[in-house]
N, C-alpha and C. Protein backbone atom coordinates (compact mmCIF):
# COMPACT_ATOMS: atom_id res chain seq x y z
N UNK A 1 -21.24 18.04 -7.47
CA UNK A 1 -21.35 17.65 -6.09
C UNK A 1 -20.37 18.44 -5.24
N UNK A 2 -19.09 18.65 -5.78
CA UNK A 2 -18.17 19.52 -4.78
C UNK A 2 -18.37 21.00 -4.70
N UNK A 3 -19.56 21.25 -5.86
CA UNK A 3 -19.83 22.80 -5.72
C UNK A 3 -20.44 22.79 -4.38
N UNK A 4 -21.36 21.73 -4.35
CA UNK A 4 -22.77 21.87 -3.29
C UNK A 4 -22.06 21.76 -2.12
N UNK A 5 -21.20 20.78 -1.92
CA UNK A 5 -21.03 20.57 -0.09
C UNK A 5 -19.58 21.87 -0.18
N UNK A 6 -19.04 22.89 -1.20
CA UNK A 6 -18.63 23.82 -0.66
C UNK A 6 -19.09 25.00 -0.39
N UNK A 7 -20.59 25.23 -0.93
CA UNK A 7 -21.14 26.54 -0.62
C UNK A 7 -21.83 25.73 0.55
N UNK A 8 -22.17 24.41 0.89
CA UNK A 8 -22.66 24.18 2.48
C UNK A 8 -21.60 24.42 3.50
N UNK A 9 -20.39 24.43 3.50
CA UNK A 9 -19.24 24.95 4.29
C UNK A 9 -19.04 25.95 4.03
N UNK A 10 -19.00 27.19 3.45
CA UNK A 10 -19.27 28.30 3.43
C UNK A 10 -20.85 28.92 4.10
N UNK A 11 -21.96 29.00 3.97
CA UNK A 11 -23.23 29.43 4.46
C UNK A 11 -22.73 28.61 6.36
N UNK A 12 -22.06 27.80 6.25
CA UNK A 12 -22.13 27.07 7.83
C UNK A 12 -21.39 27.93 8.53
N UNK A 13 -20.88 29.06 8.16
CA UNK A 13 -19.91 29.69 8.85
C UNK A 13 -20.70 30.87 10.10
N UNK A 14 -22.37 30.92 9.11
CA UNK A 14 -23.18 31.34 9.95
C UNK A 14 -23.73 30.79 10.71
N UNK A 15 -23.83 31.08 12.26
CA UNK A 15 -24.51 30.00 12.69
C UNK A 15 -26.09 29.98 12.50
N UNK A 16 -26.55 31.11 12.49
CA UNK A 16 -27.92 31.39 12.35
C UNK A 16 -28.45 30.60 10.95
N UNK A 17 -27.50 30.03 10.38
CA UNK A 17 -27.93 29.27 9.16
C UNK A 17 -27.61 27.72 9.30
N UNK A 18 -26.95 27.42 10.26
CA UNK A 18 -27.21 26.24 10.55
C UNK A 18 -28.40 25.40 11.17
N UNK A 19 -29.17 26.08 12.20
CA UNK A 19 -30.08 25.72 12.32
C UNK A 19 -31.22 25.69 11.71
N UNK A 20 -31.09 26.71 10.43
CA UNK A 20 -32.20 26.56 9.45
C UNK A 20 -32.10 25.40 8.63
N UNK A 21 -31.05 25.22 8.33
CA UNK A 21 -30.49 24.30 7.05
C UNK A 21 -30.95 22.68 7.72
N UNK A 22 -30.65 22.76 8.93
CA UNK A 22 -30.93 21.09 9.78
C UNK A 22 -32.55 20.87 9.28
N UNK A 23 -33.00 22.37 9.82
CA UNK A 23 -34.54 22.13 9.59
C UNK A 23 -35.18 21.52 8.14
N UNK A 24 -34.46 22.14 7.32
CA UNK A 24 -34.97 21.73 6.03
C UNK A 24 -34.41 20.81 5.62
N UNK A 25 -33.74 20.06 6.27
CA UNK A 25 -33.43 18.52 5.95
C UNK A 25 -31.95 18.25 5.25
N UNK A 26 -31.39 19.21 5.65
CA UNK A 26 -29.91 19.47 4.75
C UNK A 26 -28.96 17.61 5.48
N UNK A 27 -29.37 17.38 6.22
CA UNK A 27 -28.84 16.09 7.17
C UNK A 27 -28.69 14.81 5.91
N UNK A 28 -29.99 14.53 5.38
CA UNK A 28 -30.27 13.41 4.50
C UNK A 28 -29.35 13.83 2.84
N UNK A 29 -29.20 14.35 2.83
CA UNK A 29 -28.12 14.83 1.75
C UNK A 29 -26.86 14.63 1.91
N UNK A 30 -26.12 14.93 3.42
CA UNK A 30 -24.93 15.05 3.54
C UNK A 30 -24.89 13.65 3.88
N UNK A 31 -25.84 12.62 4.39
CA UNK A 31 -25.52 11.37 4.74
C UNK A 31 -25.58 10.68 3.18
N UNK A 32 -25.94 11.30 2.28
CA UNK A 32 -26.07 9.75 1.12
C UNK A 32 -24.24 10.46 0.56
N UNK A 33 -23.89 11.94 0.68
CA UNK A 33 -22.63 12.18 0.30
C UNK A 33 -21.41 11.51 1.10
N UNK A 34 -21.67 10.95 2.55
CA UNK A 34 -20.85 10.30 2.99
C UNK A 34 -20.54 9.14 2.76
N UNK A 35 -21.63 8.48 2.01
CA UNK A 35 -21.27 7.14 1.24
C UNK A 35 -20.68 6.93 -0.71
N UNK A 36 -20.12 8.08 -0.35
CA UNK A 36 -19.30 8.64 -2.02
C UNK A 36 -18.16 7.63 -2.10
N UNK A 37 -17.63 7.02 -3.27
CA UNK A 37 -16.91 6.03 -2.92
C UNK A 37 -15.61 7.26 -3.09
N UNK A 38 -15.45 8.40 -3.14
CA UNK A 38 -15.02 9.77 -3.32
C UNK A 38 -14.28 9.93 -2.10
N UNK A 39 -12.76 9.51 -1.43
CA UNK A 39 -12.27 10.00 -0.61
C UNK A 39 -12.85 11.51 -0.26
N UNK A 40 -12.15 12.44 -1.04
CA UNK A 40 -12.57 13.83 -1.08
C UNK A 40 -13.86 13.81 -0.58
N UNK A 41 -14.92 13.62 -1.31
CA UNK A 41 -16.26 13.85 -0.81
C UNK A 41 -16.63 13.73 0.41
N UNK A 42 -16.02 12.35 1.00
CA UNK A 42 -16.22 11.91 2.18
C UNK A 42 -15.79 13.01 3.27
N UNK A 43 -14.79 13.26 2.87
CA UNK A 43 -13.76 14.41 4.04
C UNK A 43 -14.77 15.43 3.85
N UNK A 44 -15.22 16.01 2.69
CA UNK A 44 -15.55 17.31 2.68
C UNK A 44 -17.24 17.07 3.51
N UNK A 45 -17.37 16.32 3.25
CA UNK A 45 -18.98 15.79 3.93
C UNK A 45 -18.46 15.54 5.62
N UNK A 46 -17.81 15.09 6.12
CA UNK A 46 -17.06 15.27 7.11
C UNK A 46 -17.27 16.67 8.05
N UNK A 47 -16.16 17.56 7.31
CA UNK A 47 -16.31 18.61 7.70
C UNK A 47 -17.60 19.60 8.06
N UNK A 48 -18.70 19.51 7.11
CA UNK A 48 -19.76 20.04 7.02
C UNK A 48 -20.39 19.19 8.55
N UNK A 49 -20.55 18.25 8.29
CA UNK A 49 -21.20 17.74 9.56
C UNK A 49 -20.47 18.17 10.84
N UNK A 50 -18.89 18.31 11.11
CA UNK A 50 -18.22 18.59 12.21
C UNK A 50 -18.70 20.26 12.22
N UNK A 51 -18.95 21.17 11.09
CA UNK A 51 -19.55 22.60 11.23
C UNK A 51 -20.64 22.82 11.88
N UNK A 52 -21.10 21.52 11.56
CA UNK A 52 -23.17 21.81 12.36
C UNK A 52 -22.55 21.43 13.28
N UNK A 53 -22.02 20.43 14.18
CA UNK A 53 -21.95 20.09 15.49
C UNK A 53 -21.30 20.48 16.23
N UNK A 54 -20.76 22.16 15.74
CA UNK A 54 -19.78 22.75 17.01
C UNK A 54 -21.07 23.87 17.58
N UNK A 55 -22.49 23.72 16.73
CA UNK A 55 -23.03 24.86 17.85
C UNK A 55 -23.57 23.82 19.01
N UNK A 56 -24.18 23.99 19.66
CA UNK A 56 -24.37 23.22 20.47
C UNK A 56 -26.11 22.70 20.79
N UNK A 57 -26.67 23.69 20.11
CA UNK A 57 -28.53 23.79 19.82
C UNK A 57 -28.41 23.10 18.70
N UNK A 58 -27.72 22.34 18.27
CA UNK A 58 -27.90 21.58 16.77
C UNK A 58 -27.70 19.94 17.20
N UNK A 59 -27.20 19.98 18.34
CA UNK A 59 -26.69 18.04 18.18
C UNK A 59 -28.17 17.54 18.32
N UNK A 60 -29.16 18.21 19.27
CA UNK A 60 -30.43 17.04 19.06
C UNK A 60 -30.95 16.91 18.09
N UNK A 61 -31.14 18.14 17.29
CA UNK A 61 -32.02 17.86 15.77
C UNK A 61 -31.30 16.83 14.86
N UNK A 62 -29.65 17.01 15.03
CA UNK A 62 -28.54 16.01 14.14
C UNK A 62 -29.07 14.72 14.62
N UNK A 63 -29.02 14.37 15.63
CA UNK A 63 -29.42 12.85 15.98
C UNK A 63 -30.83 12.83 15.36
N UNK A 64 -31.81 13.44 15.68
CA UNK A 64 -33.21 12.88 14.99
C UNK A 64 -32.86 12.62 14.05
N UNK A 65 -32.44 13.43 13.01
CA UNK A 65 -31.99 13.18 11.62
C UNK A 65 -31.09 12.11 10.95
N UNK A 66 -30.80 11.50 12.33
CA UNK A 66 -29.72 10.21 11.43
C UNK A 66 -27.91 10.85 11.32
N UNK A 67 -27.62 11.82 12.01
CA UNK A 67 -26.51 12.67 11.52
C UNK A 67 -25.56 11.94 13.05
């Protein structure tokens, strides 16, 4: 699990890959990782979500998605 949400904070560094990644549903993943009873996980799931929401063409798709 900490491999996955660190190559998703790495690829997020692009932005052109953030908006793909929303598309394909990357949202519903990072929400069941935020309920990790995993301090760590939580933070690192954290971060990933604060990565998608600094572009600014991403917060509406995040809300559809539950994010």
């Amino acid at each position: 699990m900490k491999i996955f949400i660190y190559r998703l904070l790495v690829s997020w560094r692009i932005c052109q890959n953030q908006l793909t990644m929303i598309a394909e549903g990357v949202v519903m993943g990072l929400l069941t990782f935020a309920f990790s009873h995993s301090d760590e996980v939580q933070q690192d799931t954290a971060r990933c979500f604060a990565n998608l929401c600094c572009q600014e063409d991403a917060h509406i798709a995040l809300y559809d998605q539950g994010a």
